[in-house]
Protein backbone atom coordinates (compact mmCIF):
# COMPACT_ATOMS: atom_id res chain seq x y z
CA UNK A 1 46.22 15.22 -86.05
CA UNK A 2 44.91 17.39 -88.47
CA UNK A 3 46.58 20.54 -89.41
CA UNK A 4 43.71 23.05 -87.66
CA UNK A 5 44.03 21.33 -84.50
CA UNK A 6 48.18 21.56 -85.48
CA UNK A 7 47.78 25.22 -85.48
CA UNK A 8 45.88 25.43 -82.85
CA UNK A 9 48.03 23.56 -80.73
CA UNK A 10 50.62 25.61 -81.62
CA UNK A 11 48.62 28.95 -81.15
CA UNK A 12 48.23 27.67 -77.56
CA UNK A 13 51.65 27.05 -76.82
CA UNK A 14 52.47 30.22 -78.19
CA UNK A 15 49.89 32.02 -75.90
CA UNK A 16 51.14 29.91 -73.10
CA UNK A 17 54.88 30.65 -73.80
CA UNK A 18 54.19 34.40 -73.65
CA UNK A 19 51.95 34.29 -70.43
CA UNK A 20 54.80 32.89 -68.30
CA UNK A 21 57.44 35.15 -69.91
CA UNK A 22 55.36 38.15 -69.09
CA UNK A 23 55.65 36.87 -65.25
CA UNK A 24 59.23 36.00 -65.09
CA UNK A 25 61.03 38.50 -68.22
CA UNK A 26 60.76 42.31 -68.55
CA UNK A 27 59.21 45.11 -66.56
CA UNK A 28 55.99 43.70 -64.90
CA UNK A 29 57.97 40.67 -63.58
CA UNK A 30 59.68 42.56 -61.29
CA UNK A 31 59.17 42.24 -57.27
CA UNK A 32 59.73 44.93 -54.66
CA UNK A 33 62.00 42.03 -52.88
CA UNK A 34 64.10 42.03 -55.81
CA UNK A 35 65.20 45.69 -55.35
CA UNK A 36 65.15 45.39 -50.91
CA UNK A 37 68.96 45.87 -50.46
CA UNK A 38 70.40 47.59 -53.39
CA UNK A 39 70.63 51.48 -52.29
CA UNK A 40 68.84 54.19 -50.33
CA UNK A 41 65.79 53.12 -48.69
CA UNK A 42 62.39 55.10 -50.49
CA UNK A 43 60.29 56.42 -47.51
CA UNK A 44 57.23 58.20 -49.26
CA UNK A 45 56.74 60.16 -46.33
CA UNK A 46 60.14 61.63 -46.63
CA UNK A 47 60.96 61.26 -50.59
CA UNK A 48 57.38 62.75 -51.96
CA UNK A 49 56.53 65.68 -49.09
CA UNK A 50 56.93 69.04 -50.31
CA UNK A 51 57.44 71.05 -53.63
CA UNK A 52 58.32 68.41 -55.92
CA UNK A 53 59.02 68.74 -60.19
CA UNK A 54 58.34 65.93 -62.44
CA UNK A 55 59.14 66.19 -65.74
CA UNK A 56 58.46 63.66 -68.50
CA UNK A 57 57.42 61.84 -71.98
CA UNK A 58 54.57 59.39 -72.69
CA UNK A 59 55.04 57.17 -75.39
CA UNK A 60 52.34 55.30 -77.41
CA UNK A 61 52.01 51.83 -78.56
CA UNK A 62 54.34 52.28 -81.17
CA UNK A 63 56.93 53.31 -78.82
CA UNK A 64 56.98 56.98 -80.30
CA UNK A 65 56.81 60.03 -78.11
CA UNK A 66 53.49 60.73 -78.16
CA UNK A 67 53.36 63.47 -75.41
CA UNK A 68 55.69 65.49 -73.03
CA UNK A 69 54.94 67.23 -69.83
CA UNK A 70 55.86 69.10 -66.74
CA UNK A 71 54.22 68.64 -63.30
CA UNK A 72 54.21 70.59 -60.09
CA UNK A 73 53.55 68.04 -57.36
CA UNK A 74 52.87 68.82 -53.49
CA UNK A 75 53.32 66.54 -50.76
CA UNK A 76 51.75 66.44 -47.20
CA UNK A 77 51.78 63.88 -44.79
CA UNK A 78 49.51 63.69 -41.86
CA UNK A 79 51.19 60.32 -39.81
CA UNK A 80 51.48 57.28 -42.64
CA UNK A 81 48.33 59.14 -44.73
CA UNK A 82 49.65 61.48 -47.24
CA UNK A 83 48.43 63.50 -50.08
CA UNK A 84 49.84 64.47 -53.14
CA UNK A 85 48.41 66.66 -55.30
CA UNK A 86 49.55 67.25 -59.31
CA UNK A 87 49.57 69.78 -61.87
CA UNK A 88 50.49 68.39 -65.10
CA UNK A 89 51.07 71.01 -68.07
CA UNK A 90 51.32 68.96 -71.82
CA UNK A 91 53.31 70.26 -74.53
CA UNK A 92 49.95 70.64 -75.90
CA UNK A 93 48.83 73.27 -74.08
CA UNK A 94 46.62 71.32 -71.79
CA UNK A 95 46.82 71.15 -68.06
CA UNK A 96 45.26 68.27 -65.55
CA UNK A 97 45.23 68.16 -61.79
CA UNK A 98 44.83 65.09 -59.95
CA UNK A 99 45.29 64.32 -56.25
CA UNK A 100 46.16 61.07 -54.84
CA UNK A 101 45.82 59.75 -51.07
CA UNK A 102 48.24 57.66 -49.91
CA UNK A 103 47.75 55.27 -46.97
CA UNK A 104 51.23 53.45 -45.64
CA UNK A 105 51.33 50.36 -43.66
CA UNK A 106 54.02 49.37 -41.18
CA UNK A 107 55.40 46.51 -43.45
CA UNK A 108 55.37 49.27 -46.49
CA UNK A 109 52.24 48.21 -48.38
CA UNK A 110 50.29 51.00 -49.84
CA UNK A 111 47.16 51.67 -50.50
CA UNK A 112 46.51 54.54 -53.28
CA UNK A 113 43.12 56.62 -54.51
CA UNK A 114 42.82 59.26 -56.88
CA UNK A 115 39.15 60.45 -58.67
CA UNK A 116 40.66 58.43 -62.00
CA UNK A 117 41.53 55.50 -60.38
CA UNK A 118 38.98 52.38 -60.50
CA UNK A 119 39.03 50.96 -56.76
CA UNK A 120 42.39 51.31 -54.83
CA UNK A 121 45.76 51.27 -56.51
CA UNK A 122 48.33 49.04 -54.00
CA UNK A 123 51.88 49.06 -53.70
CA UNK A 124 54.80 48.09 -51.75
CA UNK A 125 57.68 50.22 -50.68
CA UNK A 126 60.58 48.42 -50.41
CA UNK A 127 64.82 49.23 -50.50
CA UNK A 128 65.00 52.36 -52.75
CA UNK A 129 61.67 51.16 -54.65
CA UNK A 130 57.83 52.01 -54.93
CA UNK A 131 56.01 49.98 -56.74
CA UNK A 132 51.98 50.36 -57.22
CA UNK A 133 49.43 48.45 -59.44
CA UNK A 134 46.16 50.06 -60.09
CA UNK A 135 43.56 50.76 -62.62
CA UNK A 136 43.37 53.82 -64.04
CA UNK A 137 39.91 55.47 -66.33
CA UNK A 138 40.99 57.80 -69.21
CA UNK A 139 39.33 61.12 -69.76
CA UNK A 140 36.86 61.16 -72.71
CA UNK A 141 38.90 63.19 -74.57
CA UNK A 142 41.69 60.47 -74.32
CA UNK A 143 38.53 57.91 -75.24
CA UNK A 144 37.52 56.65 -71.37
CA UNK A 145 39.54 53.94 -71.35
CA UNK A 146 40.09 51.64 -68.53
CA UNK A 147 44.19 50.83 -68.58
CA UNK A 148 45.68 48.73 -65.81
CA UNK A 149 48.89 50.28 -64.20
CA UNK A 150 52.20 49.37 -62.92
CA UNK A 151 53.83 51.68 -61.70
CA UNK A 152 57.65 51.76 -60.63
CA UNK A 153 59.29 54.86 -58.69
CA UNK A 154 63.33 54.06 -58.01
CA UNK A 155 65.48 56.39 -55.60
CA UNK A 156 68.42 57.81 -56.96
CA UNK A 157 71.49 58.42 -54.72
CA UNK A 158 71.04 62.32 -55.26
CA UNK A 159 67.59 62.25 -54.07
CA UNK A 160 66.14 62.03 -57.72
CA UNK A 161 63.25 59.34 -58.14
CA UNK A 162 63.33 57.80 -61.20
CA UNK A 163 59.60 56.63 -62.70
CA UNK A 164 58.75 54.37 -65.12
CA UNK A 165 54.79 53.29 -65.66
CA UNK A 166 53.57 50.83 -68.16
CA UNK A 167 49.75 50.98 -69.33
CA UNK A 168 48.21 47.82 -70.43
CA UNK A 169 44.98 46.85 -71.94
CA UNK A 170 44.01 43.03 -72.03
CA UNK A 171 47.70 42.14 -71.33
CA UNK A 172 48.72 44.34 -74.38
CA UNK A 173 51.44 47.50 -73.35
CA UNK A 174 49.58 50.67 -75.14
CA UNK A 175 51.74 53.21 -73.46
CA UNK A 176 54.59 53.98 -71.07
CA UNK A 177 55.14 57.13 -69.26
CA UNK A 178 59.27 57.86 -67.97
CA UNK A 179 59.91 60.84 -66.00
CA UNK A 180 62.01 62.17 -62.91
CA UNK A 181 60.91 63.59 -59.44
CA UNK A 182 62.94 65.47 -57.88
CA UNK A 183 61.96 67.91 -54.97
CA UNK A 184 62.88 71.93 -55.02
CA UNK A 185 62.64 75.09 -52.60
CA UNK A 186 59.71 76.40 -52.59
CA UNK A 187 61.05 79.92 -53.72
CA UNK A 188 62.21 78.27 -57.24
CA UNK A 189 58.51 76.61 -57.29
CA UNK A 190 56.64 79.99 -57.03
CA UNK A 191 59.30 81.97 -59.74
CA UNK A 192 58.18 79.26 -62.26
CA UNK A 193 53.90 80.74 -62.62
């Protein structure tokens, strides 16, 4: 064999090796099934309805903070259709609003729009875990962009959701957004504008 097709032997084991470790190691391996009987069961009808607060970092490629924000979220639900509707405010001084439907089946799939989402995001609600996969377009100003999403939500015993999203381009991780969720009174919602 000569050594280019040794290297590229090699390059294609390598490529291989890291395909199947992306499906069975880290953060996009896991399965709603994994999580199904390990703590308070995540009804998104009951755990994001109301005044919720979300507070949170996005990190870049590099793994550095690139941003920070604070949301005011709003629940309805109408049935298994809900609606939830965001105010982000950036440490930079910018502010975004984006509203999501949600659409709940009886097993716990989900089905998820927003105006910056390409198609329909799905999900599965299962045990104290939401998980949703979707594709989401960047604004310009963030250079349009179309990032594929997962996106893990994980109910804390207090009520808190923990939420963890990883952004991916061609199979590569180019940011990750952490945060918490956690609902408040609506009195202590209005005192904060």
């Amino acid at each position: 064999m000569t050594t280019f097709a040794l290297i590229l032997a090699g390059m294609l084991l390598m490529l291989a090796l890291l395909a199947l470790s992306r499906r069975f190691v880290g953060f996009r391996s896991q399965r709603p099934a994994d999580l199904a009987s390990r703590g308070p069961r995540f009804d998104p009808r009951q755990h994001l309805s109301g005044p919720i607060l979300c507070e949170g970092v996005i990190y870049g490629p590099t793994g550095r903070v690139t941003s920070r924000f604070v949301a005011d979220m709003v629940g309805t639900w109408e049935g298994n259709t809900g609606t939830l509707n965001e105010r982000f405010h950036y440490d930079s001084g910018s502010v975004q609003d984006r509203c999501w439907t949600l659409r709940l089946g009886n097993d716990g799939s989900i089905r998820a729009e927003a105006p910056d989402v390409v198609g329909t995001g799905l999900g599965q609600a299962e045990g104290p875990a939401v998980q949703m996969r979707y594709r989401i377009k960047l604004d310009p100003e963030a250079g349009g962009h179309e990032l594929d999403v997962t996106d893990w939500m994980y109910l804390m015993e207090n009520g808190t959701i923990m939420n963890r999203s990883q952004f991916t381009k061609f199979g590569v991780t180019v940011a990750e957004l952490v945060a918490t969720m956690r609902k408040v009174p609506d009195a202590d919602l209005t005192r904060r504008h």
